[in-house]
N, C-alpha and C. Protein backbone atom coordinates (compact mmCIF):
# COMPACT_ATOMS: atom_id res chain seq x y z
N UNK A 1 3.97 27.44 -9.74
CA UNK A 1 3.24 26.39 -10.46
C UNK A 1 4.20 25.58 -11.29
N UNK A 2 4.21 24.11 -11.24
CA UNK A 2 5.30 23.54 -12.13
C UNK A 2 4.29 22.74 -13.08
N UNK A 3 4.68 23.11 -14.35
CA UNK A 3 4.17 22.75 -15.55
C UNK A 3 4.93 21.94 -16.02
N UNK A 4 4.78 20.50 -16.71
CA UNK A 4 5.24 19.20 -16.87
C UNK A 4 4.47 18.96 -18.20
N UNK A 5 4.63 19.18 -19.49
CA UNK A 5 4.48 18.99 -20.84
C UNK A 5 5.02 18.11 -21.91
N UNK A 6 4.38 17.15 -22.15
CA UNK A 6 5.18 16.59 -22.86
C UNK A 6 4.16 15.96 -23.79
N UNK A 7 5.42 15.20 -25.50
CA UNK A 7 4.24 14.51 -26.28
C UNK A 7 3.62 14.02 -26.08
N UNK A 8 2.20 14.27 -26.84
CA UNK A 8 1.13 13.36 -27.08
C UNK A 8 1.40 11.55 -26.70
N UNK A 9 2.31 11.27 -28.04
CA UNK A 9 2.84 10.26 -28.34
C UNK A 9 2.88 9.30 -27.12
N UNK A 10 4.64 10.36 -26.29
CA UNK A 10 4.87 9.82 -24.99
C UNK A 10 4.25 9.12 -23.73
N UNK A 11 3.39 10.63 -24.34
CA UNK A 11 2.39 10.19 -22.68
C UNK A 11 1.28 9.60 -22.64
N UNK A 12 1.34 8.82 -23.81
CA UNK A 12 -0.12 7.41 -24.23
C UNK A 12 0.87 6.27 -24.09
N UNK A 13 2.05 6.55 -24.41
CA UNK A 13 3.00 4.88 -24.59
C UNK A 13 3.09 4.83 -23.06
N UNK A 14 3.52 3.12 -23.46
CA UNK A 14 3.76 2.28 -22.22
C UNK A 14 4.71 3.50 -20.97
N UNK A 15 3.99 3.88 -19.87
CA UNK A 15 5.13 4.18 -19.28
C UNK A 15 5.95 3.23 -18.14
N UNK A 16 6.93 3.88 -17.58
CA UNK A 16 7.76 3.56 -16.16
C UNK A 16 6.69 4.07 -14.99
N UNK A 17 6.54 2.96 -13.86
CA UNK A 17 5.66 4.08 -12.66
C UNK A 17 6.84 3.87 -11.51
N UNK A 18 8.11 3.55 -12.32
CA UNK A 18 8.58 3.34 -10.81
C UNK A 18 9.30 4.33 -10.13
N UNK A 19 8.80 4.35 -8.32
CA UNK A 19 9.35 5.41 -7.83
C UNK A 19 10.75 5.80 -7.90
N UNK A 20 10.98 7.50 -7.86
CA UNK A 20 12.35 7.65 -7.94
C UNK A 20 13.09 8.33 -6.57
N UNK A 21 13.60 8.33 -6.31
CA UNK A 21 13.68 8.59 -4.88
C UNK A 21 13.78 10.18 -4.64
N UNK A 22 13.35 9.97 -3.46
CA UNK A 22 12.49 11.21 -3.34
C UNK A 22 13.22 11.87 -2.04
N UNK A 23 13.39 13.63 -2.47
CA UNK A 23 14.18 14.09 -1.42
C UNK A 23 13.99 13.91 0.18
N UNK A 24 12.61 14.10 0.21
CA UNK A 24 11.94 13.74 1.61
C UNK A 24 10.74 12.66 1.67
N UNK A 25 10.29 12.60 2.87
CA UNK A 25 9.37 11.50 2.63
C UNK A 25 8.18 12.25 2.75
N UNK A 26 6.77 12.02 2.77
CA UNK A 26 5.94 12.96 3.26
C UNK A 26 5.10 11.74 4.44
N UNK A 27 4.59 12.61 4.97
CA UNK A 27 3.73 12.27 6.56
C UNK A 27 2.70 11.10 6.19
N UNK A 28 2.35 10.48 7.50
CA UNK A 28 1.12 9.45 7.31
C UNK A 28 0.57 9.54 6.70
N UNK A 29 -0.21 9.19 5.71
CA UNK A 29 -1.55 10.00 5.06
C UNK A 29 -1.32 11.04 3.88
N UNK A 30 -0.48 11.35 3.65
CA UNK A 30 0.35 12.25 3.08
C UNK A 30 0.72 11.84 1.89
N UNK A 31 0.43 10.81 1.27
CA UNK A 31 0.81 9.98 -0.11
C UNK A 31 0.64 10.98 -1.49
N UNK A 32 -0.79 11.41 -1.43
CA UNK A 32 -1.17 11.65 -2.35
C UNK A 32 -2.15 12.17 -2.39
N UNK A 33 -3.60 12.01 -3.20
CA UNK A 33 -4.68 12.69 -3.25
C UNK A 33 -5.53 12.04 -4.17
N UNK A 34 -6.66 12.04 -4.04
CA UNK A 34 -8.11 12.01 -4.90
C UNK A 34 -9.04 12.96 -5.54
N UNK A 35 -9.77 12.60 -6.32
CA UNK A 35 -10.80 13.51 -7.19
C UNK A 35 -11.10 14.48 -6.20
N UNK A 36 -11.29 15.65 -6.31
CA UNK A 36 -12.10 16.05 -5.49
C UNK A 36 -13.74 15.74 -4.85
N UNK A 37 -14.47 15.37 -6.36
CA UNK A 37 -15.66 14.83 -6.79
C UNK A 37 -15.67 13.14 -6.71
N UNK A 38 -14.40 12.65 -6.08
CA UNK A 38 -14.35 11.07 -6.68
C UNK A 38 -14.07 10.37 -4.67
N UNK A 39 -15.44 10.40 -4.14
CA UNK A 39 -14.94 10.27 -3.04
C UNK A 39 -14.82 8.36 -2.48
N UNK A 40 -13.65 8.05 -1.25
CA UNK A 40 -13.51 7.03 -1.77
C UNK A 40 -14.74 6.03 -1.53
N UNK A 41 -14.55 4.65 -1.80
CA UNK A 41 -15.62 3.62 -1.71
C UNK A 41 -15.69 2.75 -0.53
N UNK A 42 -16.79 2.31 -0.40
CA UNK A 42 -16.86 1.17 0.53
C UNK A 42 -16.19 0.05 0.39
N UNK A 43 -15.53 -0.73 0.99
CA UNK A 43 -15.16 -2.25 0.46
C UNK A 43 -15.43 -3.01 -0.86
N UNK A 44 -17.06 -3.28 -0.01
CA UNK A 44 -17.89 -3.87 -1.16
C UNK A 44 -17.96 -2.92 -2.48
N UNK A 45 -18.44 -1.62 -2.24
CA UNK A 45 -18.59 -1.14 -3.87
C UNK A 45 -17.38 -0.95 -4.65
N UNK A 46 -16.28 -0.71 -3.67
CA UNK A 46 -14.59 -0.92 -4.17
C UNK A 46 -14.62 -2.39 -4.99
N UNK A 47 -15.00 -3.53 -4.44
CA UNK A 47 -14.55 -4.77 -4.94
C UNK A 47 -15.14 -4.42 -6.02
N UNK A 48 -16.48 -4.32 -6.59
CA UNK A 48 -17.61 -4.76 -8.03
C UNK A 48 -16.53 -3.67 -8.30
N UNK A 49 -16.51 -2.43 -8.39
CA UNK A 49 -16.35 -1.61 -9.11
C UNK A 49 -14.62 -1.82 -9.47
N UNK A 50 -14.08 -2.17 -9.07
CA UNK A 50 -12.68 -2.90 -9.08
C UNK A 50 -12.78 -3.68 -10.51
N UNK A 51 -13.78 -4.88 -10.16
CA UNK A 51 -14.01 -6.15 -10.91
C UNK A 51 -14.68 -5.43 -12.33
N UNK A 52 -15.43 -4.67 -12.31
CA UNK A 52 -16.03 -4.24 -13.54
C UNK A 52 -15.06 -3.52 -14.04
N UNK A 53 -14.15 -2.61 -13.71
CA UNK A 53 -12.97 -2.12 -14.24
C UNK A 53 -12.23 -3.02 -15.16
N UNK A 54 -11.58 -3.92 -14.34
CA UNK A 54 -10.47 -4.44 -15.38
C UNK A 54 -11.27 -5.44 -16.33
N UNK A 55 -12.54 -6.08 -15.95
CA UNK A 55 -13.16 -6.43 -17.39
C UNK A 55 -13.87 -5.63 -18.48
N UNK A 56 -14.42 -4.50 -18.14
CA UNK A 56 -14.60 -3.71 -19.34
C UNK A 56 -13.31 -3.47 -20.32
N UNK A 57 -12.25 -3.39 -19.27
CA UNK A 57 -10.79 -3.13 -19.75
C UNK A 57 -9.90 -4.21 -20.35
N UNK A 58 -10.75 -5.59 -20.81
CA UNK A 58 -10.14 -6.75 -20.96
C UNK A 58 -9.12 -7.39 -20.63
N UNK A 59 -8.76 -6.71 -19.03
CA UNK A 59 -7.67 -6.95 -18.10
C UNK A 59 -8.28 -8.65 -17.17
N UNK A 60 -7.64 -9.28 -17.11
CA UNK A 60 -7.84 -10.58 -16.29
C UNK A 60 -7.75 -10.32 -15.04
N UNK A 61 -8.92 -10.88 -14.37
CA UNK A 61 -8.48 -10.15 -12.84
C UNK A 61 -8.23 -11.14 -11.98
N UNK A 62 -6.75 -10.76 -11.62
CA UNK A 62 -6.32 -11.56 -10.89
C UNK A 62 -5.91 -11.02 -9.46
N UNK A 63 -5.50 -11.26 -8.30
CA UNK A 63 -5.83 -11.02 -6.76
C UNK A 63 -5.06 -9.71 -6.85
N UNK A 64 -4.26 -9.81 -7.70
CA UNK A 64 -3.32 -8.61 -7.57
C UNK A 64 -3.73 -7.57 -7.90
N UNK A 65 -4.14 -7.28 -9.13
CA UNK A 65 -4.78 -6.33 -9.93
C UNK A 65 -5.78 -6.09 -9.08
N UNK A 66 -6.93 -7.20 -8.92
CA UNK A 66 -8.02 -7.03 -8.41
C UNK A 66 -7.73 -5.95 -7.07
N UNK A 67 -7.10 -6.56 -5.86
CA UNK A 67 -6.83 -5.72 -4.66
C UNK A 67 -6.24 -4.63 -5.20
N UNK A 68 -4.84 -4.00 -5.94
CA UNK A 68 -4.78 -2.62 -6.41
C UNK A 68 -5.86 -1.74 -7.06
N UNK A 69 -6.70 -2.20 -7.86
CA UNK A 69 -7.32 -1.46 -7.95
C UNK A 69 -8.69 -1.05 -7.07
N UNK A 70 -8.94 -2.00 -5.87
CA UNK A 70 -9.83 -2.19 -5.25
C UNK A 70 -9.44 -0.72 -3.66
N UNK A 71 -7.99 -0.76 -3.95
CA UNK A 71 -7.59 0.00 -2.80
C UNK A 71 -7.28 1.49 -3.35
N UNK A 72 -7.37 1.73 -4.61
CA UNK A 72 -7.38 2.57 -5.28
C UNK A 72 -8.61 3.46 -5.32
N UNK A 73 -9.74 2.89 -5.55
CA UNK A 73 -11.33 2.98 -5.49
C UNK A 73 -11.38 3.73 -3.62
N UNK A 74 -10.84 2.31 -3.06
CA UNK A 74 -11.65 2.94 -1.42
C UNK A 74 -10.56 3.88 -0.82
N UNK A 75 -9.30 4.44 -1.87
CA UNK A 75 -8.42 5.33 -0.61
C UNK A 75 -9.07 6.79 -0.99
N UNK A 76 -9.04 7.82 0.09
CA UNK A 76 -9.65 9.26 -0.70
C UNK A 76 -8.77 10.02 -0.84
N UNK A 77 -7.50 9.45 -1.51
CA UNK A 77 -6.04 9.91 -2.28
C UNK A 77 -5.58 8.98 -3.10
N UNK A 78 -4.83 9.43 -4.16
CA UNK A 78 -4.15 8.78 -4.51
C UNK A 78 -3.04 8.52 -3.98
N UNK A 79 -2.35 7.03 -4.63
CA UNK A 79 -1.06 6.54 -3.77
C UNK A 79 -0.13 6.52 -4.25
N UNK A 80 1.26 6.18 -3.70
CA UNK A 80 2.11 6.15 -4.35
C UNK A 80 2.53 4.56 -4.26
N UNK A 81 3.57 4.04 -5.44
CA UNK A 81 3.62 2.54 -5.75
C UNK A 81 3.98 1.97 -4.50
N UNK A 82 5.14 2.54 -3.93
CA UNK A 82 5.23 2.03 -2.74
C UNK A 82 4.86 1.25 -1.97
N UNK A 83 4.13 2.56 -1.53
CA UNK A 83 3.04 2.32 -0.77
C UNK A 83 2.06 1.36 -0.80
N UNK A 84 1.35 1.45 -1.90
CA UNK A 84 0.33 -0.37 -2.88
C UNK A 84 1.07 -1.24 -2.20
N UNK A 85 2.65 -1.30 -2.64
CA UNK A 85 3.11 -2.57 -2.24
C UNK A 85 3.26 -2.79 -0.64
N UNK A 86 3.43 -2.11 -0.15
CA UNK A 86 3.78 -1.76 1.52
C UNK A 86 2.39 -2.76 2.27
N UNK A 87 1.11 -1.85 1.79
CA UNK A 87 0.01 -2.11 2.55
C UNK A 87 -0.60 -3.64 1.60
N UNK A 88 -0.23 -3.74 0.41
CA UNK A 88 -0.59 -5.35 -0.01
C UNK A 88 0.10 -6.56 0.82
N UNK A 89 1.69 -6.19 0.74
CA UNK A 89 2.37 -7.61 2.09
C UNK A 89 1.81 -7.64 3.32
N UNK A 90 1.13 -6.21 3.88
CA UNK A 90 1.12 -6.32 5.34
C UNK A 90 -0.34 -6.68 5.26
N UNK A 91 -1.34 -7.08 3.63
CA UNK A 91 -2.50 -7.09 4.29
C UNK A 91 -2.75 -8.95 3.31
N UNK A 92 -1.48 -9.40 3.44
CA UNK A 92 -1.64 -10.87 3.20
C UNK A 92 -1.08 -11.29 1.66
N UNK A 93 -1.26 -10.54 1.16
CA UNK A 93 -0.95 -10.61 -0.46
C UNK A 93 1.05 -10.15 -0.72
N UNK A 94 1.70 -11.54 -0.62
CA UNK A 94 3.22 -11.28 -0.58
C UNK A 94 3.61 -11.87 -1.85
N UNK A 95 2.82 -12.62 -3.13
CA UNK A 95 3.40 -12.31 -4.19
C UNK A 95 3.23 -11.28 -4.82
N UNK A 96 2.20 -10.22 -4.40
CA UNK A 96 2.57 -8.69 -4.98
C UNK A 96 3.45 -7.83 -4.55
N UNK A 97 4.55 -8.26 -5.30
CA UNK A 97 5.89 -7.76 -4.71
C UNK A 97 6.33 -6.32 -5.40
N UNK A 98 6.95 -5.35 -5.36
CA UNK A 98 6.89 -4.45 -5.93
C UNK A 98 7.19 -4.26 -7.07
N UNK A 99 7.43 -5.41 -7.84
CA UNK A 99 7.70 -5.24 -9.59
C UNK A 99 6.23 -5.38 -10.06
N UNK A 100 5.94 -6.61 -9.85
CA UNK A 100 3.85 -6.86 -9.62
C UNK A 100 3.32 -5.59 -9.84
N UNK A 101 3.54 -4.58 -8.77
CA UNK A 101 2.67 -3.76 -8.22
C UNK A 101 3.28 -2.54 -9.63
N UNK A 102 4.09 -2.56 -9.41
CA UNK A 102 4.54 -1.58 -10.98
C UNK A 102 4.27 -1.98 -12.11
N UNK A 103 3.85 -3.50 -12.28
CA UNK A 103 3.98 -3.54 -13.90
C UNK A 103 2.48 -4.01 -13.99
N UNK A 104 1.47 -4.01 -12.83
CA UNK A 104 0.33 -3.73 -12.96
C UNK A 104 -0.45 -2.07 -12.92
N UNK A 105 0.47 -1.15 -12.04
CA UNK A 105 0.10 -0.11 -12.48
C UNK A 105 0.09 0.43 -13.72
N UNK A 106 1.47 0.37 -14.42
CA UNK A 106 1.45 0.46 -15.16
C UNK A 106 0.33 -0.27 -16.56
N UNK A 107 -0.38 -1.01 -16.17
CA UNK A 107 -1.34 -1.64 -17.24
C UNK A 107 -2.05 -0.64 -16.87
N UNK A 108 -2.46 -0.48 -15.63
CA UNK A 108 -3.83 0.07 -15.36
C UNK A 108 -3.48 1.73 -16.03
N UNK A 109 -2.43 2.02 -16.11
CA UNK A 109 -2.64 3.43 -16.63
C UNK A 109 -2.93 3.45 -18.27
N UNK A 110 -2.07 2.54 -18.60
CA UNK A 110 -1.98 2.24 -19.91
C UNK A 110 -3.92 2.01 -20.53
N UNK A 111 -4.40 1.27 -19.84
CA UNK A 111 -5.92 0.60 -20.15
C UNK A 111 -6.83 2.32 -20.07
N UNK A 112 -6.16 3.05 -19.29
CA UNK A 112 -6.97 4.43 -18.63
C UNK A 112 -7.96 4.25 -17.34
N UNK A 113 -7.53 2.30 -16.51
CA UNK A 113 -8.53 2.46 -15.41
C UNK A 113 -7.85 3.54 -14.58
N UNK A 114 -6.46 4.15 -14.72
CA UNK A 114 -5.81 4.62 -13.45
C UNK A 114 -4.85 5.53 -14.18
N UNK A 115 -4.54 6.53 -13.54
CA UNK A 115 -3.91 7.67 -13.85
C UNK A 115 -2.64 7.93 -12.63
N UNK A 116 -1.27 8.16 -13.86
CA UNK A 116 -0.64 8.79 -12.82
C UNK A 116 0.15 10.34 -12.82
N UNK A 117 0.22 10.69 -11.69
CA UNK A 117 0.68 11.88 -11.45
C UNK A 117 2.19 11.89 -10.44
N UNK A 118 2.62 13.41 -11.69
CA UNK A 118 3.95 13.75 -11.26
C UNK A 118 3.78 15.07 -10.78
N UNK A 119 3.63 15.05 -9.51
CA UNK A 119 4.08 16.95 -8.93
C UNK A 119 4.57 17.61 -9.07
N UNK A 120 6.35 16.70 -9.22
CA UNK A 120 7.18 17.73 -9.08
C UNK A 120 8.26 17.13 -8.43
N UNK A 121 7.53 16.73 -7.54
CA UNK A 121 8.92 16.15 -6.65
C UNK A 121 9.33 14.85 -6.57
N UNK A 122 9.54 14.08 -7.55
CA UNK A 122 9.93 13.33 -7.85
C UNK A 122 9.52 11.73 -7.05
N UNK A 123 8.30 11.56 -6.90
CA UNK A 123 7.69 10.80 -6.58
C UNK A 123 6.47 10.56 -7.77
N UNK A 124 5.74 9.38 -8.19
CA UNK A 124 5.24 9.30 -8.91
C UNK A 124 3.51 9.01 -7.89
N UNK A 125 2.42 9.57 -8.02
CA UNK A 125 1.54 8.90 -7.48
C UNK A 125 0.08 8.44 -8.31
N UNK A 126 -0.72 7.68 -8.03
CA UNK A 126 -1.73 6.98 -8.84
C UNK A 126 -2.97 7.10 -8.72
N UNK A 127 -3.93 7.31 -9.27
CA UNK A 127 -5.40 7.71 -8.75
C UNK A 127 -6.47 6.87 -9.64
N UNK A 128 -7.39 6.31 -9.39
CA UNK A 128 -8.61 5.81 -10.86
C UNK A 128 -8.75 7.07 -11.59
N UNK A 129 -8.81 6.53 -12.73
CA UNK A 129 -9.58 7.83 -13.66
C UNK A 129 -10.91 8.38 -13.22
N UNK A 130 -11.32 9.27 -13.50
CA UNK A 130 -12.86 9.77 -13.35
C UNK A 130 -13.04 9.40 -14.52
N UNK A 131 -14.19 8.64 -14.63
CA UNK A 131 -14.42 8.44 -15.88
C UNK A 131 -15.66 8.97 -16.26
N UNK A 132 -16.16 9.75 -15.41
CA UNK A 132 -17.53 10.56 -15.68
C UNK A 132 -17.14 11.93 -16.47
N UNK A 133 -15.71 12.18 -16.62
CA UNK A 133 -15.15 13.32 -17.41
C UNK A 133 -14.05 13.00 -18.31
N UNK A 134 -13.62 11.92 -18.27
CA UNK A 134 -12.70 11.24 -19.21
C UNK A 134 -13.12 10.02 -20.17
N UNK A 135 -12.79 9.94 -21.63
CA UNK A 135 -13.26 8.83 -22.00
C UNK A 135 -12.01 8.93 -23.10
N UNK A 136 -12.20 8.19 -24.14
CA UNK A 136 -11.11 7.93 -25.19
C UNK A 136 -10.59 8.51 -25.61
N UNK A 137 -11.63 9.98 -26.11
CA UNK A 137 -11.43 11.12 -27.16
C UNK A 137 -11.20 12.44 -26.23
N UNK A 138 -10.03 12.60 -25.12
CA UNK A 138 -10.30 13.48 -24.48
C UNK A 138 -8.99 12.39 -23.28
N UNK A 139 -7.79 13.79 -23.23
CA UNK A 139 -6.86 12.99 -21.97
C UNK A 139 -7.36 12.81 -20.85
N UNK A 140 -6.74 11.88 -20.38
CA UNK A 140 -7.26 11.16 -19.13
C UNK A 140 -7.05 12.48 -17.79
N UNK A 141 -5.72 12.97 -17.95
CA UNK A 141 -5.92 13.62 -16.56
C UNK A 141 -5.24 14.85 -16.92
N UNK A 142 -6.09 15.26 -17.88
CA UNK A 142 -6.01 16.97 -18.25
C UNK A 142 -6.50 18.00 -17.26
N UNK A 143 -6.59 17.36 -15.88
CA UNK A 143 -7.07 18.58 -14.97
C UNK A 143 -5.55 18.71 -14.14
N UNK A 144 -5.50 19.80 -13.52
CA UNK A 144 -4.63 20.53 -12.60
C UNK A 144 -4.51 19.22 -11.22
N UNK A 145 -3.39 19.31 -10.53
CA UNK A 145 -3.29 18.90 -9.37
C UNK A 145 -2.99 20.29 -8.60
N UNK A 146 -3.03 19.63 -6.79
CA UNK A 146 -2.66 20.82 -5.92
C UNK A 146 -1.69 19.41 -5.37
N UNK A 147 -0.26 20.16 -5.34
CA UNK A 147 0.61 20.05 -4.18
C UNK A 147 0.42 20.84 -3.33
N UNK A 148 0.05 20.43 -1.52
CA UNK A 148 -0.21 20.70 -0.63
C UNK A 148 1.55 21.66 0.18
N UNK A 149 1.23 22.43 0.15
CA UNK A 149 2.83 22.63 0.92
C UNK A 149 2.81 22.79 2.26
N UNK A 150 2.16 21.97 3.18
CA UNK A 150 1.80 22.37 4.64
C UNK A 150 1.81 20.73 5.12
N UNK A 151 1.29 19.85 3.74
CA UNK A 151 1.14 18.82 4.53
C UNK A 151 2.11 17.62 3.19
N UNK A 152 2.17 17.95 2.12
CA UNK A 152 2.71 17.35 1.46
C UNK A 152 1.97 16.45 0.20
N UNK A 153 0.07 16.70 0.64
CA UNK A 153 -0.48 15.73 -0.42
C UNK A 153 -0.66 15.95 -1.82
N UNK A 154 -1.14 15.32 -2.73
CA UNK A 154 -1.16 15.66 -4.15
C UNK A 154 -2.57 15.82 -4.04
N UNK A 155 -3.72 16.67 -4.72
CA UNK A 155 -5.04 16.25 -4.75
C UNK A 155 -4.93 16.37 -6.12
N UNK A 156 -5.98 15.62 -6.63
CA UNK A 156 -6.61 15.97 -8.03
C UNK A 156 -7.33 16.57 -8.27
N UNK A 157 -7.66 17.79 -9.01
CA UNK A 157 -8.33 18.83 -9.36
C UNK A 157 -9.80 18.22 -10.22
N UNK A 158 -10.29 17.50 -10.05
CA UNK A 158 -10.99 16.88 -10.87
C UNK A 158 -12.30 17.54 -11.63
N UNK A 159 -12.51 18.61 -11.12
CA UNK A 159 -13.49 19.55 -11.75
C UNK A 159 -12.97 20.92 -11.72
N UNK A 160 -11.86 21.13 -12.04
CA UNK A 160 -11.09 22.15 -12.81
C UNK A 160 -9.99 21.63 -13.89
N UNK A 161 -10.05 22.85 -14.71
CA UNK A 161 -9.01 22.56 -16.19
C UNK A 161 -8.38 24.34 -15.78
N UNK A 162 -7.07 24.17 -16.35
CA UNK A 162 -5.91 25.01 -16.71
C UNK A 162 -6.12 24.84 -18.40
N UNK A 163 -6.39 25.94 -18.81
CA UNK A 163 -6.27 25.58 -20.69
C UNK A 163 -5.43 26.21 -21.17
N UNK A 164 -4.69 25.98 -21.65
CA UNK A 164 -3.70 26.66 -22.58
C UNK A 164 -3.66 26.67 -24.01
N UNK A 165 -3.52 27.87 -24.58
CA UNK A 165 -4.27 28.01 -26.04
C UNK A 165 -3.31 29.27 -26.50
N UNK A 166 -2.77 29.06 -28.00
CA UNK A 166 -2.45 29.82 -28.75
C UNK A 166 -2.89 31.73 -28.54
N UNK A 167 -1.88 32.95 -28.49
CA UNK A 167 -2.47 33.78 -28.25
C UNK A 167 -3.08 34.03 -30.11
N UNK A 168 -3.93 35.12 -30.18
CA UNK A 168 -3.90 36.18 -30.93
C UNK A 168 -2.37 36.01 -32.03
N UNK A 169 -2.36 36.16 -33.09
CA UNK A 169 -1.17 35.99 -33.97
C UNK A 169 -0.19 35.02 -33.62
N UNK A 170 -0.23 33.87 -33.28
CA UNK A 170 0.74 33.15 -32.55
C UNK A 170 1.18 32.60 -34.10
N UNK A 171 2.35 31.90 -33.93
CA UNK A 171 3.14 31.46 -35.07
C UNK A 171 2.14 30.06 -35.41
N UNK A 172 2.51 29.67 -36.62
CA UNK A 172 2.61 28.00 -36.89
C UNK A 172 3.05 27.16 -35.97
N UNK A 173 4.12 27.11 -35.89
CA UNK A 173 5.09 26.50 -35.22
C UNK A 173 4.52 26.34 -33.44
N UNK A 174 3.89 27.13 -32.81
CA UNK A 174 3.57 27.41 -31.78
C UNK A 174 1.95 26.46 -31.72
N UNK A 175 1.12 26.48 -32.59
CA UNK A 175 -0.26 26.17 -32.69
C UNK A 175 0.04 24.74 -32.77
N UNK A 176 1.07 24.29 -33.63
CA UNK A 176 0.76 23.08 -34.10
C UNK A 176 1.65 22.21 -32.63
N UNK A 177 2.76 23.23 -31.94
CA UNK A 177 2.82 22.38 -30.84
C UNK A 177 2.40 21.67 -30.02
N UNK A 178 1.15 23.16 -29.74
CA UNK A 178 -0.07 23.27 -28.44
C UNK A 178 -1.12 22.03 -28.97
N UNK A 179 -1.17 21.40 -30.16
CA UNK A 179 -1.68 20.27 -30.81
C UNK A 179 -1.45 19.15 -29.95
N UNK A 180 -0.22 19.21 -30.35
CA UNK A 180 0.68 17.91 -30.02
C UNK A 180 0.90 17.81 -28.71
N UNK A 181 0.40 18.61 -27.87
CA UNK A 181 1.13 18.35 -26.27
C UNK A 181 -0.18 17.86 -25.05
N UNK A 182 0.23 17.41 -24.22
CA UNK A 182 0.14 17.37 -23.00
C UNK A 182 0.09 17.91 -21.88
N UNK A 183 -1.24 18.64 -20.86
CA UNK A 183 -0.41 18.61 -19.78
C UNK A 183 -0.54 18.15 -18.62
N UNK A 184 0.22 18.31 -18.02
CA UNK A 184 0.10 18.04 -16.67
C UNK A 184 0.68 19.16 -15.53
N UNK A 185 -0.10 19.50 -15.27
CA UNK A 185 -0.20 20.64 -14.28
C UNK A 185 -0.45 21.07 -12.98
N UNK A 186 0.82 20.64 -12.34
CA UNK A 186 0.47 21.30 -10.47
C UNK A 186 0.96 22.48 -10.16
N UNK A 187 -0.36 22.41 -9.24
CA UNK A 187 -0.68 23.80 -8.58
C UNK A 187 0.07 24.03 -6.92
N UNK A 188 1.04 25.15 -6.48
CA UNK A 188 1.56 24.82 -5.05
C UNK A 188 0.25 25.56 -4.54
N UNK A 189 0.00 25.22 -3.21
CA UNK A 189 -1.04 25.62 -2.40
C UNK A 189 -1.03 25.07 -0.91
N UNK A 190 -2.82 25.51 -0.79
CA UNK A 190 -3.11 24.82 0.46
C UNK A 190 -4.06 24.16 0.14
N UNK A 191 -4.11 22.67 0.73
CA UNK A 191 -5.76 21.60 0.13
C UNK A 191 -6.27 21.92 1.96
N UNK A 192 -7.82 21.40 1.37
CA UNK A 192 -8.83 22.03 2.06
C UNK A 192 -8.51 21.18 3.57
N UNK A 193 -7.92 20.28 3.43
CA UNK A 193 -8.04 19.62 4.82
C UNK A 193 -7.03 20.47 5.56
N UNK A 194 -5.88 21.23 5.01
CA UNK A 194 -4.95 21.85 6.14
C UNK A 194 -5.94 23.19 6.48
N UNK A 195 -6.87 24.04 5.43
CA UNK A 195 -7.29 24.68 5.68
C UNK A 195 -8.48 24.68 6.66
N UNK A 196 -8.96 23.42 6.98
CA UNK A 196 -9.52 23.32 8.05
C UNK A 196 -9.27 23.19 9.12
N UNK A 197 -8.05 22.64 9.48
CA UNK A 197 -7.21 23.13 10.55
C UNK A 197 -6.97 24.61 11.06
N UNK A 198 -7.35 24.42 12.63
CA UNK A 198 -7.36 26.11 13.25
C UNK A 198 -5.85 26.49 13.39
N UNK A 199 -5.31 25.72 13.17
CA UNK A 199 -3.92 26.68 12.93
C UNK A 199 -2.76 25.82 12.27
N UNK A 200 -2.19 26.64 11.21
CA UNK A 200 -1.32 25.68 10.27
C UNK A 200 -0.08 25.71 11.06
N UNK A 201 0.66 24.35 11.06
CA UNK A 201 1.80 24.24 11.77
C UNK A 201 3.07 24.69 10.80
């Protein structure tokens, strides 16, 4: 299990989403992962629900934003930046160039329409918030991920929590950490789609 902790502080400020290069690549399809509970959308309910996003979020929606977060909504994984940018040129949209596509993710995480996740392996990937379990007073993506080790995807644990809590006599020093922190927490495994496969390769 790789546990990834860090300040409060940190991990509300502006971050970096940009990818870092990554030892291997992973397979078609293989990007990333979604809610478990957050399955993806239709076009149409992708677009409104896109559009109602970044205006509740007093984000301006512009083609760019609008389509990232619209492809965000209808993928049933999250993605990696890349990738956003990969499938935005090839699907007509070539001023979302990959700085665009990073320094709009990055809003969107910042606002809390979108969350990102670090596995482990040094790829960064992006998912909408659930916002049926996340709101202001309460981190955005305090649930567990599964890194897939068969196929390579990230899922989001979206109706499970890992809690971590002070034992029995624990110090000061220790309580007031577990205050202050963060986590973010993947799980190595198997996600349910390899396990439905009659035989793992």
């Amino acid at each position: 299990m790789h546990t990834h902790r860090q300040p409060r502080d940190a991990a509300t400020a502006p971050g970096n989403p940009h990818t870092r290069p990554a030892p291997h690549t992973a397979p078609p399809g293989g990007h990333a992962a979604g809610h478990a509970n957050h399955p993806a959308l239709a076009h149409d309910q992708a677009d409104d629900l896109a559009r109602a996003l970044l205006q509740d979020a007093g984000l301006r929606v512009t083609k760019a934003r609008l389509a990232i977060v619209r492809m965000l909504a209808s993928a049933p994984e999250a993605l990696e930046a890349q990738r956003i940018a990969q499938d935005l040129a090839h699907n007509g949209l070539p001023d979302a160039d990959r700085v665009t596509v990073y320094r709009t993710l990055t809003r969107l995480v910042e606002t809390g329409i979108a969350h990102r996740i670090d596995p482990g392996d040094r790829v960064f990937r992006f998912s909408l918030t659930d916002h049926s379990r996340c709101d202001d007073h309460s981190h955005r993506h305090a649930h567990p991920h599964l890194l897939c080790d068969h196929c390579g995807t990230v899922r989001c644990l979206g109706d499970a929590e890992v809690v971590v809590r002070p034992l029995p006599g624990a110090s000061t020093n220790t309580k007031q950490t577990l205050e202050r922190l963060q986590s973010d927490v993947t799980l190595h495994g198997t996600c349910w789609d390899c396990q439905a496969k009659p035989a793992l390769e």
